[in-house]
Structures are given as structure tokens and as C-alpha cells.
N, C-alpha and C. Protein backbone atom coordinates (compact mmCIF):
# COMPACT_ATOMS: atom_id res chain seq x y z
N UNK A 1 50.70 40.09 16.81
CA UNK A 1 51.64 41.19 16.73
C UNK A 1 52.93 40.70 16.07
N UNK A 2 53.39 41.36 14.78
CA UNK A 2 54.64 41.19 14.51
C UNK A 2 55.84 41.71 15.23
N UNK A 3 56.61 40.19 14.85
CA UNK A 3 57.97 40.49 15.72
C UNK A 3 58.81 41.27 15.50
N UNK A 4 59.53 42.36 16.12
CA UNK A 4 60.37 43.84 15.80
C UNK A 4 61.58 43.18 16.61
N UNK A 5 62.56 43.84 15.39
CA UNK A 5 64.16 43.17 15.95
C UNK A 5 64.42 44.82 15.40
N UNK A 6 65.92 44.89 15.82
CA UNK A 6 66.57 46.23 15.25
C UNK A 6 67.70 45.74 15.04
N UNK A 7 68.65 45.95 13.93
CA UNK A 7 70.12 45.72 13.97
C UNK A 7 70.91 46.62 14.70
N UNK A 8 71.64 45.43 15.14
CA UNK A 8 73.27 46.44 15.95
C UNK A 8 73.88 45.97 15.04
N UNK A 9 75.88 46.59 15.82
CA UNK A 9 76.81 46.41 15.21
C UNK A 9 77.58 46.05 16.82
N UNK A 10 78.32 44.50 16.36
CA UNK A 10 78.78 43.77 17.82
C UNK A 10 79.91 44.38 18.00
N UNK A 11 80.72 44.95 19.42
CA UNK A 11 81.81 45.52 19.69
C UNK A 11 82.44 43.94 20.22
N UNK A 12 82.02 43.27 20.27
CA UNK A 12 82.82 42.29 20.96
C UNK A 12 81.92 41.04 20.99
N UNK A 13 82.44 39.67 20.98
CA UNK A 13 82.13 38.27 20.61
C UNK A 13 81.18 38.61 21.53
N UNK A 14 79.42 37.44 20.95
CA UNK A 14 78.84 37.71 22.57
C UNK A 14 78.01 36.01 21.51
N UNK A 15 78.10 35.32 22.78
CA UNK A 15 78.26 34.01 22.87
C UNK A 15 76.36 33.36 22.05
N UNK A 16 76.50 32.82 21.26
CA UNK A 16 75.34 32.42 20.89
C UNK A 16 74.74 33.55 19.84
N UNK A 17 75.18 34.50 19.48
CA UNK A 17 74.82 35.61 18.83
C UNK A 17 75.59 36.49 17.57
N UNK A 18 76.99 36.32 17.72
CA UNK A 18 77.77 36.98 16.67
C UNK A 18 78.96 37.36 16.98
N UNK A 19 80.41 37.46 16.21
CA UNK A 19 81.80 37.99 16.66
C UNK A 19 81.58 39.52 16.45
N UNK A 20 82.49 39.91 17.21
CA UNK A 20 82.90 41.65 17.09
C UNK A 20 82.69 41.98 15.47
N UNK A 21 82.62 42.84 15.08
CA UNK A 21 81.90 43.43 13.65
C UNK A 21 80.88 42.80 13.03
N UNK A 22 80.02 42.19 13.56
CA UNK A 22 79.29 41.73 12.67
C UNK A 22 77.79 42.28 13.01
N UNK A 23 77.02 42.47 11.87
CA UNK A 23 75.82 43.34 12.21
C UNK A 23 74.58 42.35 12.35
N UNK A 24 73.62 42.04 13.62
CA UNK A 24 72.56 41.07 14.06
C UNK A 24 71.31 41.83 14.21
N UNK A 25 70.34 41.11 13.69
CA UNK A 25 69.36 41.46 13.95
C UNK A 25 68.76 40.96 15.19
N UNK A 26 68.52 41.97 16.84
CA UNK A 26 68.11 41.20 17.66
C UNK A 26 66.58 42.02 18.30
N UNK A 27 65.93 41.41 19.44
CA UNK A 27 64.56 42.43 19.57
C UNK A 27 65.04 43.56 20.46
N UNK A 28 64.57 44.38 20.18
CA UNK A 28 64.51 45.89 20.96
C UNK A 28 65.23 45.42 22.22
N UNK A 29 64.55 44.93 23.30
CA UNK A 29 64.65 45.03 24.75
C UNK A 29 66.05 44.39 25.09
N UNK A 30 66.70 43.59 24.03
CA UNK A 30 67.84 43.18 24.13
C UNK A 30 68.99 43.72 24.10
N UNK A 31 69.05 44.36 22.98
CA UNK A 31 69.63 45.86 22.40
C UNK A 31 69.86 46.97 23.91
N UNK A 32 68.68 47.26 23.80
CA UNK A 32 69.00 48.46 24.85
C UNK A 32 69.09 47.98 26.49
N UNK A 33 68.01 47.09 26.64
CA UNK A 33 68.73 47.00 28.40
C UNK A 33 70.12 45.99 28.38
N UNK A 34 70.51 44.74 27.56
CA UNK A 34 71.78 44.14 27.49
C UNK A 34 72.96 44.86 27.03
N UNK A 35 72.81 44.44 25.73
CA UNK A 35 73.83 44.72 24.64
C UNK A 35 74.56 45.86 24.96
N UNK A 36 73.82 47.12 24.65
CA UNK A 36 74.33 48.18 24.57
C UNK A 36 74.88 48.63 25.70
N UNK A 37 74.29 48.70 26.80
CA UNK A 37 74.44 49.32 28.08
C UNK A 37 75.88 48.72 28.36
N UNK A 38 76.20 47.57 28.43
CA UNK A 38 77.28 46.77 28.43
C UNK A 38 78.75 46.97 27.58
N UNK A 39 78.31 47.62 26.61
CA UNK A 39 79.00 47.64 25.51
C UNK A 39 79.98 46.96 24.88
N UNK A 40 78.59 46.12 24.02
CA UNK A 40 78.84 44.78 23.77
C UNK A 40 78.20 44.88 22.31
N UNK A 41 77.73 46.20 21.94
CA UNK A 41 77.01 46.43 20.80
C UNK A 41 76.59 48.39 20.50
N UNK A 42 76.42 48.23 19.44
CA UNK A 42 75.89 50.09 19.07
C UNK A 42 74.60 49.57 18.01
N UNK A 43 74.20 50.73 17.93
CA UNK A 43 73.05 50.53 16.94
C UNK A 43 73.32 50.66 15.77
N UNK A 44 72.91 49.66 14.63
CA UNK A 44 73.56 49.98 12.83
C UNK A 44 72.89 51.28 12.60
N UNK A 45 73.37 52.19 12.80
CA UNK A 45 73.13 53.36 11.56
C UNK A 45 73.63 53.64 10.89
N UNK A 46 73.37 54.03 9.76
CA UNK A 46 74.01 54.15 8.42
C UNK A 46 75.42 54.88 8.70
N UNK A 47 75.02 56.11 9.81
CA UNK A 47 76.60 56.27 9.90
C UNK A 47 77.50 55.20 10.72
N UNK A 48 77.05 54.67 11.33
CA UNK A 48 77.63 53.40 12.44
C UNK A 48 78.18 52.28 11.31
N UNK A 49 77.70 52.18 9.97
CA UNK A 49 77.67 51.30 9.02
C UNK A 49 79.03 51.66 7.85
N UNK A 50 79.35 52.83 7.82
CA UNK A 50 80.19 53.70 6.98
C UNK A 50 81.18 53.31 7.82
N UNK A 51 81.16 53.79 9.50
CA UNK A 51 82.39 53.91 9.62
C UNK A 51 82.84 52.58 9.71
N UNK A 52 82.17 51.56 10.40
CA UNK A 52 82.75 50.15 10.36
C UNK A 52 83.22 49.72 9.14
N UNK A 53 82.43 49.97 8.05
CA UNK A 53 83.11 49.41 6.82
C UNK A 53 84.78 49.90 6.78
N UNK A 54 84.76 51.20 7.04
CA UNK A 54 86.10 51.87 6.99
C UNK A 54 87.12 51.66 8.04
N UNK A 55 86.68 51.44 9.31
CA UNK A 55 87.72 50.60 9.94
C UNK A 55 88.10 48.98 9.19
N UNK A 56 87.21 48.09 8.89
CA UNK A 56 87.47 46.90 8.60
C UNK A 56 88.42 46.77 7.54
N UNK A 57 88.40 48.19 6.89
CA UNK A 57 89.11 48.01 5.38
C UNK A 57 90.63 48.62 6.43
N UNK A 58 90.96 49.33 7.46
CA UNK A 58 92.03 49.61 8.33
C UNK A 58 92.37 48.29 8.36
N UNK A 59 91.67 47.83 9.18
CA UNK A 59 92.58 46.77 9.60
C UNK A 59 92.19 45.36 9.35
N UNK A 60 92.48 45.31 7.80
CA UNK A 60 92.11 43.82 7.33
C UNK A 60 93.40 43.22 7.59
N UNK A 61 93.95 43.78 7.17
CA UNK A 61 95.43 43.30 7.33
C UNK A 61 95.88 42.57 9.09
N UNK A 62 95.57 43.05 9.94
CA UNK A 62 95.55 42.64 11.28
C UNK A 62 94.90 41.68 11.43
N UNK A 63 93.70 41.98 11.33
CA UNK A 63 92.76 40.55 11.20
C UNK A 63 93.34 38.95 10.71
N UNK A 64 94.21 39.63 9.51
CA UNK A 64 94.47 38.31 8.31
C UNK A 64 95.91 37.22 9.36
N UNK A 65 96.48 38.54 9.82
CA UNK A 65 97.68 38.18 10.89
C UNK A 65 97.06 37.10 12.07
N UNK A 66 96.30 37.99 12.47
CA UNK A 66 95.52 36.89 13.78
C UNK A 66 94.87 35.63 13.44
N UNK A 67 94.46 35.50 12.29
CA UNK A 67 94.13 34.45 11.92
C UNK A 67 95.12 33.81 12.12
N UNK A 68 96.18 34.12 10.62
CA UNK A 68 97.24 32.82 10.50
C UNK A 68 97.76 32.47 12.03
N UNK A 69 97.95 33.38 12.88
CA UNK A 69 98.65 33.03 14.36
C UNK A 69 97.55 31.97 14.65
N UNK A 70 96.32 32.08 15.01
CA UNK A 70 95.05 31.18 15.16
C UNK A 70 95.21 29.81 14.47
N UNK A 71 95.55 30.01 13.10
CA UNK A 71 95.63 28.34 11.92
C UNK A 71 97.16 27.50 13.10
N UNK A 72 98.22 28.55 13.13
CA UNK A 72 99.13 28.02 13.40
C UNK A 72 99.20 27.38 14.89
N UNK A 73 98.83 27.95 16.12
CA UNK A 73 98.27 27.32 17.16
C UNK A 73 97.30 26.21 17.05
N UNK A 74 96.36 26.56 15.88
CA UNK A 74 95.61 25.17 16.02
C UNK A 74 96.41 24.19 15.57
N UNK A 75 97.14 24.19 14.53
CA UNK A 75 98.10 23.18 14.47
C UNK A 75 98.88 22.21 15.15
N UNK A 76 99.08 23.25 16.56
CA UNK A 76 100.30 22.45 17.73
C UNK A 76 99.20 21.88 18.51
N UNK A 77 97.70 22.37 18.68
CA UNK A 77 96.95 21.77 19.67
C UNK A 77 96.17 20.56 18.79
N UNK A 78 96.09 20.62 17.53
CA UNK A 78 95.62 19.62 16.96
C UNK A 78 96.10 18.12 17.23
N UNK A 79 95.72 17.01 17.74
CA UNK A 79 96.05 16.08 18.06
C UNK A 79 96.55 15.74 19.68
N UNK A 80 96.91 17.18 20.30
CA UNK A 80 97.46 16.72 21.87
C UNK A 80 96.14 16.59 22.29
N UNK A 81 96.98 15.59 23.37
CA UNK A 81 96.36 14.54 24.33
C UNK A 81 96.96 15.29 25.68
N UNK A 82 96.22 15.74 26.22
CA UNK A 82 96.43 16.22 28.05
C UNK A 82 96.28 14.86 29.15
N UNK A 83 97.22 14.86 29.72
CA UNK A 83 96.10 13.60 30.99
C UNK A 83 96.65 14.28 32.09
N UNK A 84 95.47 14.18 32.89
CA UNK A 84 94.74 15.26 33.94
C UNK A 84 94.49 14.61 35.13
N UNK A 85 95.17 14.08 36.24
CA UNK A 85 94.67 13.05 37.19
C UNK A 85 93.61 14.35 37.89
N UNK A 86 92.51 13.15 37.99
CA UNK A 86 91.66 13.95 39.32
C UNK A 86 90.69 12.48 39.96
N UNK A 87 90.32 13.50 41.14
CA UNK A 87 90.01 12.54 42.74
C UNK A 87 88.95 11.66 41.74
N UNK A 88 88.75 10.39 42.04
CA UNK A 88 87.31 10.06 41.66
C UNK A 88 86.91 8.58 42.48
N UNK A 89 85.39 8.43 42.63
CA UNK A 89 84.86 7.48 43.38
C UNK A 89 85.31 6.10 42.44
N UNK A 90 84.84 5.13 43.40
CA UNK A 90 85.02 2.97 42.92
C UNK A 90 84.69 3.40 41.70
N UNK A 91 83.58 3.91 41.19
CA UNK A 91 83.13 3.89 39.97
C UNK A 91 83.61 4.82 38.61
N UNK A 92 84.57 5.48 39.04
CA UNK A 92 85.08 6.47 38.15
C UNK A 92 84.35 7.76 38.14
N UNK A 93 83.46 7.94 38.88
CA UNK A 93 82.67 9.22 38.78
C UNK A 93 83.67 10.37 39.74
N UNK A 94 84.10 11.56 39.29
CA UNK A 94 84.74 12.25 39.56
C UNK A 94 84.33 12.97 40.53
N UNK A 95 85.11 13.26 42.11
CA UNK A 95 84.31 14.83 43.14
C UNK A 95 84.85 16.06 42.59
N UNK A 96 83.54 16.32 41.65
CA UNK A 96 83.74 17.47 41.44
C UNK A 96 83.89 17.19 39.58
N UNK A 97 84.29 18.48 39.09
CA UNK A 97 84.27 17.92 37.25
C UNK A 97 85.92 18.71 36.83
N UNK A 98 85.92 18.93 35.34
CA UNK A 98 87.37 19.01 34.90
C UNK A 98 86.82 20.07 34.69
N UNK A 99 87.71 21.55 34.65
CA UNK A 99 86.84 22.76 33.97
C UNK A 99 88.03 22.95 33.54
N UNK A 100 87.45 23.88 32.46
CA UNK A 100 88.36 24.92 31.30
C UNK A 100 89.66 25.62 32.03
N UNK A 101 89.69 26.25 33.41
CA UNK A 101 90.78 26.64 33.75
C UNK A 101 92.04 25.49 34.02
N UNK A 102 91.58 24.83 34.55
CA UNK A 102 92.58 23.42 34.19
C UNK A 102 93.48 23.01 33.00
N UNK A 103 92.41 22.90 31.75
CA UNK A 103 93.50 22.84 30.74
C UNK A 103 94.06 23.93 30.47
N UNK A 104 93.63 25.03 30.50
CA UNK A 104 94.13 26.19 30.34
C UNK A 104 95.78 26.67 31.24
N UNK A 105 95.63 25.94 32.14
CA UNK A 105 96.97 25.73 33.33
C UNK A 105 97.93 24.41 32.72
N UNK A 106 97.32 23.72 32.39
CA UNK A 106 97.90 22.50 31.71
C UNK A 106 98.53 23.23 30.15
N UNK A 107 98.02 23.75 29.07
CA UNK A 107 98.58 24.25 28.18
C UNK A 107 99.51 25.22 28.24
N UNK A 108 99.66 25.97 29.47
CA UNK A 108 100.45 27.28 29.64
C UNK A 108 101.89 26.62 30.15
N UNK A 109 101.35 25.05 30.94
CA UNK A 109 102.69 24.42 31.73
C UNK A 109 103.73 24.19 30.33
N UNK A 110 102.71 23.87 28.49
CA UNK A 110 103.62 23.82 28.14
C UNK A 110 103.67 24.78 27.03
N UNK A 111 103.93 26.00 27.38
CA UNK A 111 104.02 26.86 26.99
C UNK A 111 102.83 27.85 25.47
N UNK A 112 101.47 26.87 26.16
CA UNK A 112 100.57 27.44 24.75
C UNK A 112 99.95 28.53 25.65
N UNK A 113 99.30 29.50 25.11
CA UNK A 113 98.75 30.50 25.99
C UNK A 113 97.49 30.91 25.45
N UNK A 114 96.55 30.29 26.32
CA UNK A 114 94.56 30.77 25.98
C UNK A 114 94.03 31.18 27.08
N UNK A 115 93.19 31.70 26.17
CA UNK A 115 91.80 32.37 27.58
C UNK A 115 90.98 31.02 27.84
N UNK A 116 90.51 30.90 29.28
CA UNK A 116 89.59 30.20 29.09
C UNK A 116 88.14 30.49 28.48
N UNK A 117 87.60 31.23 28.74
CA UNK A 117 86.40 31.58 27.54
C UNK A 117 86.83 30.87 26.14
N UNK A 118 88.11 29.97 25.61
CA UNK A 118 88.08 29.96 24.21
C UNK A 118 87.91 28.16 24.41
N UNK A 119 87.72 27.56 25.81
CA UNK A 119 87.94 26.02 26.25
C UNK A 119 86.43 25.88 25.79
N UNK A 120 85.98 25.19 25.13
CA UNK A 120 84.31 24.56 25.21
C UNK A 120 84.53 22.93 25.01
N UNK A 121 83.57 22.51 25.95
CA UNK A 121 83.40 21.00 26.38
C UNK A 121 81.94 20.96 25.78
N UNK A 122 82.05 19.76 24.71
CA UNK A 122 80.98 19.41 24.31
C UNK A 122 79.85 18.65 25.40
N UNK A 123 80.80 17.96 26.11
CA UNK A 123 80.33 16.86 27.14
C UNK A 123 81.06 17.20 28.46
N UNK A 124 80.32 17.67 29.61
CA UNK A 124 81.00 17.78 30.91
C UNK A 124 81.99 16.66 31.32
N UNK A 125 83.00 17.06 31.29
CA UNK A 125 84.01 15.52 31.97
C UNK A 125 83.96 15.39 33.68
N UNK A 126 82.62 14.77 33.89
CA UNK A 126 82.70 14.37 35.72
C UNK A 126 82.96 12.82 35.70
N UNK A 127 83.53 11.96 34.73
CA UNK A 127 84.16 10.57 35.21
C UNK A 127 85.55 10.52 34.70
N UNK A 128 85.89 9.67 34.85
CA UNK A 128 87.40 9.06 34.26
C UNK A 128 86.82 8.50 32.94
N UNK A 129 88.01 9.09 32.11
CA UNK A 129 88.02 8.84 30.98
C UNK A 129 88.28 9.76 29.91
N UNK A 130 88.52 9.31 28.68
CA UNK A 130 88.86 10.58 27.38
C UNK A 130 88.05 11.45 26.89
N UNK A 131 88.34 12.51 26.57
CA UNK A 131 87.29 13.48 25.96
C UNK A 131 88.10 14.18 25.43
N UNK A 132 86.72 14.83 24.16
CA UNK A 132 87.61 15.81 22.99
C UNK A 132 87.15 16.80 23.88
N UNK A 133 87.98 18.21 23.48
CA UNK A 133 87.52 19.62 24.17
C UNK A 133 87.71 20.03 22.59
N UNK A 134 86.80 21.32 22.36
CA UNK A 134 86.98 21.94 21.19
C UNK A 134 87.40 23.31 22.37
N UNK A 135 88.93 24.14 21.33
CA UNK A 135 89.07 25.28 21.68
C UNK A 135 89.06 26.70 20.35
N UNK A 136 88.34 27.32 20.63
CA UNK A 136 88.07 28.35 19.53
C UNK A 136 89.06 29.36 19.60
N UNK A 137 89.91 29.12 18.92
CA UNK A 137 90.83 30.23 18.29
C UNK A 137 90.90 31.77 18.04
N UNK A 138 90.24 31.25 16.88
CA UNK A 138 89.59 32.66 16.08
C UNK A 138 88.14 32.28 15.54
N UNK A 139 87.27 33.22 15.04
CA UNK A 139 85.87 33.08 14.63
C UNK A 139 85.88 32.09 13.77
N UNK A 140 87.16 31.54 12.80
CA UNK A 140 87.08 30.98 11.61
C UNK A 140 87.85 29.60 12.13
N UNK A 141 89.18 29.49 13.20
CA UNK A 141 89.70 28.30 13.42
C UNK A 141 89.54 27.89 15.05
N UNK A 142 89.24 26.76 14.49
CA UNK A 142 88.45 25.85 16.17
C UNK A 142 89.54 24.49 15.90
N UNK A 143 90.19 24.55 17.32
CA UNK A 143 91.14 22.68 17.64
C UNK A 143 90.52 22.21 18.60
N UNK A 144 90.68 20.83 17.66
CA UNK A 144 90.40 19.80 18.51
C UNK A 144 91.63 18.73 19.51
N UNK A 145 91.55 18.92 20.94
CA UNK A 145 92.78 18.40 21.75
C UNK A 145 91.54 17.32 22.87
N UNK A 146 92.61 16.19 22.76
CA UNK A 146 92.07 15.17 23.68
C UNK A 146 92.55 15.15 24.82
N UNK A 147 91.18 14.71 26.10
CA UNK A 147 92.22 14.89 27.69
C UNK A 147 91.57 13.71 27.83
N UNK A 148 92.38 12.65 28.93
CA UNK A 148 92.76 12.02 29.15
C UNK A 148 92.67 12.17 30.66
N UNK A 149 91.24 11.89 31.81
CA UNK A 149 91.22 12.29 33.11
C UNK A 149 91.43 10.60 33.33
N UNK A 150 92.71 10.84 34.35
CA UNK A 150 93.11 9.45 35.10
C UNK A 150 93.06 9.44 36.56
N UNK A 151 92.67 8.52 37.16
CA UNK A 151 92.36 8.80 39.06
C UNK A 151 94.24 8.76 39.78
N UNK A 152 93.82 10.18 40.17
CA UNK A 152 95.01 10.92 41.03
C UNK A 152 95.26 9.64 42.00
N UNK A 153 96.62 9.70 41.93
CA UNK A 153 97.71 8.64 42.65
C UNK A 153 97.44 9.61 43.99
N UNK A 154 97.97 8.20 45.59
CA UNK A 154 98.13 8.67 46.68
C UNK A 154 99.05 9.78 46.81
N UNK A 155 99.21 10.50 47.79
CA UNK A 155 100.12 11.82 47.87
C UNK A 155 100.78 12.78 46.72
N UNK A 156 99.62 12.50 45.92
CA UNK A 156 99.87 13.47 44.59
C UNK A 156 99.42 14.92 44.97
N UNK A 157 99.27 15.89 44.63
CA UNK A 157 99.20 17.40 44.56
C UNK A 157 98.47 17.59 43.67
């Protein structure tokens, strides 16, 4: 049996699959019991296809804005180094791991402001030690910022 996909049109980033406007070919059952119901997607029809073109041509200009804001944040996060004390055993193995809301609290302390949904860890950080985090910006600009997990001093917070 050949495989049947249908195109949508994405209302919003959906992870492993495509950013907001972009049209995917995915299978039926995905479409209608996920995607759509969620609304996270519509179906490409030609009229669904007209009008998107005609919003995109609205607001290219917005788009082009969010970017440069996106290039320019990646700029200030390009190269920082976070260090992050947390609990960890003789061996450096951490109780517990570093997650995305963390740096995300750590960047806001100095005044950068992200979602965590935009934190991705290539490599889970559960020991002591450095790691890159990639944070996604915009669809087009991704920074790279180094953390730096060091074992939390006595009567630290």
C-alpha cells in the first residue's frame, strides 16, 4: 500500500516538523487527530494557500524586524559563559541535571529575556563540567552560550 500524506499549512513552530507558515507534507492521521485539532496546523487548500501567500507579503516587513532583533541577541549570547553551581556527588555526577529553566533565570538575572522552549542541550548536563547549550532565536538564527556547572559551596542558596 502506498504511503498517503496530505499537506497542511503550520500555525505555529511544531518541533521536528516545520516553523509557523510553512507548508508539510504529513500522513492523514496526524493532520487530523494532532495537528489540527490543536491548532497547530490547517489544511493547504488552494484557498488556505492564497491567503497565506497574502498575509506573508503583510507582514514581511515584521518578520525581517524579528529577525534582525534575533541576529542582534545572538550576538550578546554568542560567546557567554554562565557558571551554574549545583549539588553534585565525590565524582562530579550531579542530584538531579541542569534544565533550560535555569539558564533561562540565569539570562533574565542579566537582563536577556527567552522562552525556555528556545534552550536545547545537545548533551544532558548531569556532571560538573562545561557545556555548549544551543538557543534558537528565530527559525534562521541559533547562539551558541557556554555553562560552566561548578559544585555548590556550603550554605549557598
Amino acid at each position: 500500500m502506498a504511503s498517503r500524506t496530505i499537506e497542511v499549512i503550520l500555525k505555529a513552530d511544531v518541533e521536528n516538523l516545520g516553523h509557523k507558515y510553512d507548508i508539510v507534507r504529513v500522513r492523514p492521521g496526524y493532520a487530523w487527530n494532532y495537528l489540527i485539532p490543536r491548532g497547530f496546523a490547517e489544511v493547504a487548500t488552494p484557498g488556505a494557500r492564497r491567503h497565506l501567500e497574502a498575509h506573508l507579503r503583510q507582514i514581511a516587513h515584521k518578520l525581517a524586524q524579528e529577525k534582525a532583533a534575533a541576529q542582534q541577541l545572538a550576538q550578546q549570547l554568542q560567546g557567554l559563559t554562565l557558571t551554574i553551581p549545583a549539588l553534585a556527588g565525590k565524582e562530579g555526577k550531579l542530584f538531579g541535571a541542569i534544565t533550560p529553566q535555569q539558564i533561562v533565570d540565569l539570562l533574565a538575572e542579566r537582563g536577556i529575556r527567552i522562552e525556555r522552549r528556545q534552550v536545547h542541550f545537545p548533551v544532558p548536563a548531569r556532571s560538573l563540567g562545561t557545556y555548549e547549550v544551543e538557543i534558537r532565536l528565530h527559525r534562521e538564527v541559533k547562539a551558541t552560550l557556554t555553562i560552566e556547572v561548578v559544585p555548590k559551596e556550603e550554605g549557598e542558596e
